[in-house]
C-alpha atoms as a PDB file:
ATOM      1  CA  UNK A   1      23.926 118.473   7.235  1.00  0.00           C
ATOM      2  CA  UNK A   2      27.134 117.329   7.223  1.00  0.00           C
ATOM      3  CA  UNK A   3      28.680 117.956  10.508  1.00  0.00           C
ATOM      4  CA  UNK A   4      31.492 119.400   8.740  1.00  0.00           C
ATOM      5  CA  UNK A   5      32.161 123.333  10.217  1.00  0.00           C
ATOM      6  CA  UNK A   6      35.018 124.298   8.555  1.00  0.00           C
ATOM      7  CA  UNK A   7      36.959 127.256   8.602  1.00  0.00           C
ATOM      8  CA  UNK A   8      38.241 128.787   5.443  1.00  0.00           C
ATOM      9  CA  UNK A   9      41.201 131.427   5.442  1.00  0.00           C
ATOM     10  CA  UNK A  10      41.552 132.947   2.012  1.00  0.00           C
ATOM     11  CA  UNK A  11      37.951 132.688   1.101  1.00  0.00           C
ATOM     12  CA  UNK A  12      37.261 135.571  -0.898  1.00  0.00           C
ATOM     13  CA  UNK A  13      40.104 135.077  -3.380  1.00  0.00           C
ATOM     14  CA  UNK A  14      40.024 132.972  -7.081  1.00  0.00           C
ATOM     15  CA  UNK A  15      40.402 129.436  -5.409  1.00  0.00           C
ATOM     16  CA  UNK A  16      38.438 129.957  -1.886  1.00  0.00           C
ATOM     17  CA  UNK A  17      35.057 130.904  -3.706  1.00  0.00           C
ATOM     18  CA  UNK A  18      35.150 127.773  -5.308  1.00  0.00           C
ATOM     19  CA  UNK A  19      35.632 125.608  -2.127  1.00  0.00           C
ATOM     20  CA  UNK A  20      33.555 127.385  -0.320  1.00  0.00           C
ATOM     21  CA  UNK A  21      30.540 126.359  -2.089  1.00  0.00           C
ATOM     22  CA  UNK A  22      31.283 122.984  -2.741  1.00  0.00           C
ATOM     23  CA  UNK A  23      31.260 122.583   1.428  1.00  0.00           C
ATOM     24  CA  UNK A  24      28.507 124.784   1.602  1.00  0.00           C
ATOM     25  CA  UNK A  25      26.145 122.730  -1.518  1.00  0.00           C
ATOM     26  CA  UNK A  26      27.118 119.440   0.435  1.00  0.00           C
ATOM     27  CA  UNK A  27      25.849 120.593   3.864  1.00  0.00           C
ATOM     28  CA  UNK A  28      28.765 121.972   5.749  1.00  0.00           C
ATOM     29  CA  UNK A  29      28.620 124.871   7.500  1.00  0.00           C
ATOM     30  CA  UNK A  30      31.431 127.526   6.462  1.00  0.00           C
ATOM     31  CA  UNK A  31      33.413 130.160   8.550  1.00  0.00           C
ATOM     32  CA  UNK A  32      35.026 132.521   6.153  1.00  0.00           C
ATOM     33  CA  UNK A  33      37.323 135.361   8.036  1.00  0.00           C
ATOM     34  CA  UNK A  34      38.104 138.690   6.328  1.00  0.00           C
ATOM     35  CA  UNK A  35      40.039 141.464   6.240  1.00  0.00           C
ATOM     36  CA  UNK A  36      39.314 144.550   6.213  1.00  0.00           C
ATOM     37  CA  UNK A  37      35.146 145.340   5.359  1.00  0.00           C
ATOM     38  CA  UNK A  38      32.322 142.550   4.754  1.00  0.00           C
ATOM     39  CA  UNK A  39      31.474 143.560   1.501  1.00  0.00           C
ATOM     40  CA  UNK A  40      34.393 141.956   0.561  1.00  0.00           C
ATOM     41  CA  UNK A  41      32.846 138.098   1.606  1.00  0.00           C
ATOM     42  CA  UNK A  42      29.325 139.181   0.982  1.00  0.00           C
ATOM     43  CA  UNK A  43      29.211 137.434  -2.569  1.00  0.00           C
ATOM     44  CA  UNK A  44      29.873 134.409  -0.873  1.00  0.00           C
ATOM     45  CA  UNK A  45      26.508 134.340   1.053  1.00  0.00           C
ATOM     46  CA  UNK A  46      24.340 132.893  -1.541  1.00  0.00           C
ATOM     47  CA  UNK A  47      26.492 130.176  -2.154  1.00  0.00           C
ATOM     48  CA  UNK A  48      25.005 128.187   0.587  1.00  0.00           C
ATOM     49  CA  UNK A  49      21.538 128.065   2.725  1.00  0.00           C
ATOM     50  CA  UNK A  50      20.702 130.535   5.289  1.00  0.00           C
ATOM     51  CA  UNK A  51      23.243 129.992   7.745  1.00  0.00           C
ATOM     52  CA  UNK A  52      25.563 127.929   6.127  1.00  0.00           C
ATOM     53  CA  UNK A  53      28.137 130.629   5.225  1.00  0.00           C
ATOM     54  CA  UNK A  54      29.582 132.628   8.549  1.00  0.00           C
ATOM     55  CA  UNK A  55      31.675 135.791   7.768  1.00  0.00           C
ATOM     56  CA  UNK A  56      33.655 136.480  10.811  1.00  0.00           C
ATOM     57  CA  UNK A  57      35.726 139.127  10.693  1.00  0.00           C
ATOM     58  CA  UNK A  58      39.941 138.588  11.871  1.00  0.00           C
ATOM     59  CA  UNK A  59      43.649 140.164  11.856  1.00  0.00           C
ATOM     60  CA  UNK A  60      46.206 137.898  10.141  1.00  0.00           C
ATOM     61  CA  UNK A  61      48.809 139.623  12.187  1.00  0.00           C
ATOM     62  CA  UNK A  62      46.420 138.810  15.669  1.00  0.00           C
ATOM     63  CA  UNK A  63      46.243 135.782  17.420  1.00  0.00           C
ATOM     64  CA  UNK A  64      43.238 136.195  19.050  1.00  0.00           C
ATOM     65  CA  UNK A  65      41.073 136.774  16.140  1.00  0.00           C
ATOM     66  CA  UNK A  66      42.343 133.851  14.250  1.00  0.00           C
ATOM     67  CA  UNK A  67      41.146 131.695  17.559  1.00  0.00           C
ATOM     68  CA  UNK A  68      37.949 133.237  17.471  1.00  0.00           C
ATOM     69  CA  UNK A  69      37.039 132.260  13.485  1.00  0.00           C
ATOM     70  CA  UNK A  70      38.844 128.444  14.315  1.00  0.00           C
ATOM     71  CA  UNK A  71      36.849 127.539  17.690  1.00  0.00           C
ATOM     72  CA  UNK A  72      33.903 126.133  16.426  1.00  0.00           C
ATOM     73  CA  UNK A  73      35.393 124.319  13.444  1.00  0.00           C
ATOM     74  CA  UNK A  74      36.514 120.944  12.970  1.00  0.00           C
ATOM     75  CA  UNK A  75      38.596 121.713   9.868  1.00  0.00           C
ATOM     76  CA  UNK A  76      40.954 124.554   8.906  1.00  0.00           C
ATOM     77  CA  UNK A  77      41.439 125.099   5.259  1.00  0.00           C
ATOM     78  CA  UNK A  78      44.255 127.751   4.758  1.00  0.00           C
ATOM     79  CA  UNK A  79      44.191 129.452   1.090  1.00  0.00           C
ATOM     80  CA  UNK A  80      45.734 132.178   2.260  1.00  0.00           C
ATOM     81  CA  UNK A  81      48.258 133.608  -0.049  1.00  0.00           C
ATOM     82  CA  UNK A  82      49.818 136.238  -2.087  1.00  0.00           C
ATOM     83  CA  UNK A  83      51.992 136.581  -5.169  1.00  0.00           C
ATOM     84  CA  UNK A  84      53.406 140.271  -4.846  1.00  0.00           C
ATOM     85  CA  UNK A  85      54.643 142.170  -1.505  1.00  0.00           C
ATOM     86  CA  UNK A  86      52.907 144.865  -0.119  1.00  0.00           C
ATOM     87  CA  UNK A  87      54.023 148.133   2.421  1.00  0.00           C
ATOM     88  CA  UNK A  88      51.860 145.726   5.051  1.00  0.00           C
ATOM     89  CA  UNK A  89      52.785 142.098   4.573  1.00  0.00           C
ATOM     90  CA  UNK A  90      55.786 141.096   2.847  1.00  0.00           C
ATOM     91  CA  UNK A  91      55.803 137.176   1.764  1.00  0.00           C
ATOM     92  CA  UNK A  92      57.255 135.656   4.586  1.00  0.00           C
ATOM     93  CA  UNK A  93      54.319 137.495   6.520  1.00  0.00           C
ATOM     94  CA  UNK A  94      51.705 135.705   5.229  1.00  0.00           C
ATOM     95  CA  UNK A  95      52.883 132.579   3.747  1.00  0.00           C
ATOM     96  CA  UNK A  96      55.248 131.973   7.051  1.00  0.00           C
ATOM     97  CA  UNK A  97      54.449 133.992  10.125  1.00  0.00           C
ATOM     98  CA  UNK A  98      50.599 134.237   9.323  1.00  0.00           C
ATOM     99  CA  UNK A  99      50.770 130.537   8.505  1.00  0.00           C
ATOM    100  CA  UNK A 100      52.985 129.602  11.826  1.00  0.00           C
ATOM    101  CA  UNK A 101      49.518 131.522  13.671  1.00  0.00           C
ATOM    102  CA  UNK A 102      46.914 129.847  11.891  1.00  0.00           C
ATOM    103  CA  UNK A 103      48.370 125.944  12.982  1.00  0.00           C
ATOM    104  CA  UNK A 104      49.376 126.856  15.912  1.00  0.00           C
ATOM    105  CA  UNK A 105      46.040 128.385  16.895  1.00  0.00           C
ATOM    106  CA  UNK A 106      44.003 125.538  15.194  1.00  0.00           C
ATOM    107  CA  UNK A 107      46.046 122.838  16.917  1.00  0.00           C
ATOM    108  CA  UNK A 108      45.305 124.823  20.451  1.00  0.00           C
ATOM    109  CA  UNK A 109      41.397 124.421  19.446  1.00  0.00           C
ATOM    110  CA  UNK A 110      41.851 121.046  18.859  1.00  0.00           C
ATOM    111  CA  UNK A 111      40.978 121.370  15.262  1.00  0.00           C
ATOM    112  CA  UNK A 112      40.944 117.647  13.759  1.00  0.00           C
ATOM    113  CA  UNK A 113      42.171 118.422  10.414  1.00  0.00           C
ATOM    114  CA  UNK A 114      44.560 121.079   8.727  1.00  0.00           C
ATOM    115  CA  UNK A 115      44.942 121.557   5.188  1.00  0.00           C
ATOM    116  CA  UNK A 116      47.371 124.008   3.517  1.00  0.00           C
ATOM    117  CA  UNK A 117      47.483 125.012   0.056  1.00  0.00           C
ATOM    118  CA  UNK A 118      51.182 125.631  -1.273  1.00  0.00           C
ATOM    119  CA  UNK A 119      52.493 125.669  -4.875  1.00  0.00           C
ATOM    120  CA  UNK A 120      54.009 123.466  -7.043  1.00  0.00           C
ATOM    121  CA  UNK A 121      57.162 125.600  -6.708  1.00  0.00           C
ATOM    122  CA  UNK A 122      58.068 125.880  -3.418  1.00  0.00           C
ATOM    123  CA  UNK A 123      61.424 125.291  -2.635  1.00  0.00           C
ATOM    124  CA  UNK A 124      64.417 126.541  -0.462  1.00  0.00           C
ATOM    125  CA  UNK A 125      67.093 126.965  -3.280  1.00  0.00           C
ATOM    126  CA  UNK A 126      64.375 128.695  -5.621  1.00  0.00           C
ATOM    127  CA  UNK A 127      65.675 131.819  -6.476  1.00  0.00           C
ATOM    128  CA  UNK A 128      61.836 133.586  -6.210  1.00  0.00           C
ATOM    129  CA  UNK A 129      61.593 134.684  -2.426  1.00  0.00           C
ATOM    130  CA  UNK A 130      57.806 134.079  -3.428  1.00  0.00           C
ATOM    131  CA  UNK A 131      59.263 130.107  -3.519  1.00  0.00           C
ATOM    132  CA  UNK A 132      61.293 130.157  -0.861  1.00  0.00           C
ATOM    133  CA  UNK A 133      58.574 131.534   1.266  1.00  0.00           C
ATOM    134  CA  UNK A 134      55.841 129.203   0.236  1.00  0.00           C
ATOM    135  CA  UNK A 135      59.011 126.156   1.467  1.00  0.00           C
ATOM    136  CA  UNK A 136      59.190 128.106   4.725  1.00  0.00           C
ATOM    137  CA  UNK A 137      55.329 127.839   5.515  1.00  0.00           C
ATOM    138  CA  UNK A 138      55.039 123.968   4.577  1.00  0.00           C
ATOM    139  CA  UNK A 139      57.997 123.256   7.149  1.00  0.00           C
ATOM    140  CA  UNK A 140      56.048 125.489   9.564  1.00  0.00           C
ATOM    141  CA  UNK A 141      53.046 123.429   9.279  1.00  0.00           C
ATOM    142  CA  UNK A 142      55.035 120.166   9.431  1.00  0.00           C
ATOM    143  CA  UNK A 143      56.370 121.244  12.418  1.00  0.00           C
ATOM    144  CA  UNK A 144      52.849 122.149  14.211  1.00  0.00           C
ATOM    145  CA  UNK A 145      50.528 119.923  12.431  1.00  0.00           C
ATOM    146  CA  UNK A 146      52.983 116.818  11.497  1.00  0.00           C
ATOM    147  CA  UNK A 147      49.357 115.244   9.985  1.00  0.00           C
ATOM    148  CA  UNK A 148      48.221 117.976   8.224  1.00  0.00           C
ATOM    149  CA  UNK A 149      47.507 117.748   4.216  1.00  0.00           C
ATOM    150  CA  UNK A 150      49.494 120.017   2.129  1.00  0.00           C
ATOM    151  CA  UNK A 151      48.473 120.680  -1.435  1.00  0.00           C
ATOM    152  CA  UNK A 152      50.908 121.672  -4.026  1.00  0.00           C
ATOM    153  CA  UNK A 153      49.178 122.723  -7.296  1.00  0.00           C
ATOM    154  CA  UNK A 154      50.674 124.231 -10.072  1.00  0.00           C
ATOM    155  CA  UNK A 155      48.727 127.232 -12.218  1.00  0.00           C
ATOM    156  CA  UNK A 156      44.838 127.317 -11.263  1.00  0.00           C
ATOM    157  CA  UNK A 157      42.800 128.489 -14.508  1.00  0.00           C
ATOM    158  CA  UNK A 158      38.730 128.791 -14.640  1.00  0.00           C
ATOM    159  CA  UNK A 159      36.098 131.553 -15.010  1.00  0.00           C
ATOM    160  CA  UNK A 160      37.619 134.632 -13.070  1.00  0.00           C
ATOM    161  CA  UNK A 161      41.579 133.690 -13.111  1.00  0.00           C
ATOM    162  CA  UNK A 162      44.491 135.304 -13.654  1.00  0.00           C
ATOM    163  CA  UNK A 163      45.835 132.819 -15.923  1.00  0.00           C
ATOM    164  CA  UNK A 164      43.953 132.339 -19.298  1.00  0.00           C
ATOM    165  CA  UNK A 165      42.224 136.040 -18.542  1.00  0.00           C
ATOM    166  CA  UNK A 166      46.172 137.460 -18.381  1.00  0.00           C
ATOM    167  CA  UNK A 167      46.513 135.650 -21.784  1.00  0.00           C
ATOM    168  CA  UNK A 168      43.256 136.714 -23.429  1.00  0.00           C
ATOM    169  CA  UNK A 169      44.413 140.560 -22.225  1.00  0.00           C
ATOM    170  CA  UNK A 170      48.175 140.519 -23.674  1.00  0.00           C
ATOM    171  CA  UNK A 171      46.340 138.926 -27.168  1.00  0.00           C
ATOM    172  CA  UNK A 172      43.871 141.759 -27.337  1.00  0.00           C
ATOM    173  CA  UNK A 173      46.178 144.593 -25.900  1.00  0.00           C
ATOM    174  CA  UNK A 174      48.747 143.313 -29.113  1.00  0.00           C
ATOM    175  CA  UNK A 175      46.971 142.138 -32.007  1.00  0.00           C
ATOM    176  CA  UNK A 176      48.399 137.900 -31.567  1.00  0.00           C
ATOM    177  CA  UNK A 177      49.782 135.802 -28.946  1.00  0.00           C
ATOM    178  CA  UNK A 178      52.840 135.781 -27.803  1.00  0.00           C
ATOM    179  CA  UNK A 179      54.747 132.189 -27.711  1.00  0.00           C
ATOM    180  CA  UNK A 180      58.181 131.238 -26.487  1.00  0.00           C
ATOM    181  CA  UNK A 181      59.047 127.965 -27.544  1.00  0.00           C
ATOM    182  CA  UNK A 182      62.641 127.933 -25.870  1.00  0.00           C
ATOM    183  CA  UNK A 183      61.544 128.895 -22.472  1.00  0.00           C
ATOM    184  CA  UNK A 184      63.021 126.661 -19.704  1.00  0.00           C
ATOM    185  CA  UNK A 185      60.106 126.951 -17.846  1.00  0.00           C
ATOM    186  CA  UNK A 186      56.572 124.704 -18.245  1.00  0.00           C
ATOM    187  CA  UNK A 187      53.185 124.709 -16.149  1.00  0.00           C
ATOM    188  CA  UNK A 188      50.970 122.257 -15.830  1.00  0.00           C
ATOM    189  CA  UNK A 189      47.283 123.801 -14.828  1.00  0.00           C
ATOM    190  CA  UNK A 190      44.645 122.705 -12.698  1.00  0.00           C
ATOM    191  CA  UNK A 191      41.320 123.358 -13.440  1.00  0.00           C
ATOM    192  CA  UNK A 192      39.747 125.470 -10.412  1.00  0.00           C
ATOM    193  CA  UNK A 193      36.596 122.634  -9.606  1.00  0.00           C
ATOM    194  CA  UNK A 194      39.073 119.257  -9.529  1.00  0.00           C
ATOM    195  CA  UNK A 195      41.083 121.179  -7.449  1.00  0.00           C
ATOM    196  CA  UNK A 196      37.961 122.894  -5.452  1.00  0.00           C
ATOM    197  CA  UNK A 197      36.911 119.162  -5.056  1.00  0.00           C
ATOM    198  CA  UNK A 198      39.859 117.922  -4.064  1.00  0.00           C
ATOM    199  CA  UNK A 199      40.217 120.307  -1.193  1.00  0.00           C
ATOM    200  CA  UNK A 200      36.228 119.629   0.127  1.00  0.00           C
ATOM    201  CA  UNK A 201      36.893 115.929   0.041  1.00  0.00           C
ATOM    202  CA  UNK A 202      39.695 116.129   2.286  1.00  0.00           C
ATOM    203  CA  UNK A 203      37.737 118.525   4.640  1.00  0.00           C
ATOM    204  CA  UNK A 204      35.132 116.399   4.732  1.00  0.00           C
END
């Protein structure tokens, strides 16, 4: 045991898997919220001991349940995040408002440490409202948690992605691979486990 009880928003997507058991194999005890039905957080389960992973389940868009899933904790990991609008949540819902909820309601616990995951991207002047919302949330949580740890990978690739699996798809869907050598644009990935142990080191 650790003594760690952290609370991870975001859990069941690509990246929060990942963390999730690297608290869990070290002996931290994690709270994973959902949305929506547990099946969607039950794969998680086995990552750790009996006990060690907590699905709880909470409303982005209510308060209350986001205290509920932080009280216990002693570290709020937020992974929460999404790269296309919905009818439900537009960016600035989730990357700002549901962000502004999240520190605000882990600083009213008295939650020791925050850590938010943003892009490499993120910027006011971007002309991606996915960017300019991801800018918004880090000055939200500067503003609530002026000690919190903000993260700003670039691409995330490993088993499961949407980064090299996107590329293996477009090669078999067309024969070859398509390359632009003259695009403006260049990445530089993260593989999923440095970043996965990045984000428990700081937790812990």
């Amino acid at each position: 045991m650790t003594g760690v009880v952290a609370t991870l928003f975001g859990a069941s997507g690509f990246l929060g898997g990942y963390i999730t058991a690297r608290l869990a194999s070290l002996g931290g005890q994690v709270v994973v919220p959902y949305r929506g039905h547990g099946d969607e957080v039950r794969h998680l389960k086995p990552l750790g001991d009996l006990g060690k992973i907590i699905p709880v389940p909470f409303d982005l868009k209510e308060s209350e349940t986001i205290a509920q899933a932080v009280v216990r904790s002693n570290v709020v990991v937020n992974c929460l995040g999404r790269d296309y609008e919905t009818r439900n949540f537009s960016f600035d819902d989730v990357h700002v408002d549901g962000t502004r909820r999240l520190a605000e309601e882990s600083k009213k616990a008295g939650i020791e440490r925050f850590i938010h995951l943003s892009c490499a991207g993120a910027d006011h002047d971007s002309p991606s409202a996915y960017f300019r919302s991801k800018a918004k949330g880090e000055d939200v949580v500067k503003e609530i948690y002026p000690e919190a740890t903000i993260l700003r990978p670039c691409r995330v690739f490993g088993h499961q992605d949407r980064f090299l699996n996107h590329m293996a798809f477009v090669t078999k869907a067309q024969g070859f691979f398509p390359l632009n050598n003259c695009g403006p644009n260049k990445v530089q990935p993260i593989y999923v486990r440095f970043l996965a142990v990045s984000s428990e080191s700081l937790a812990g």
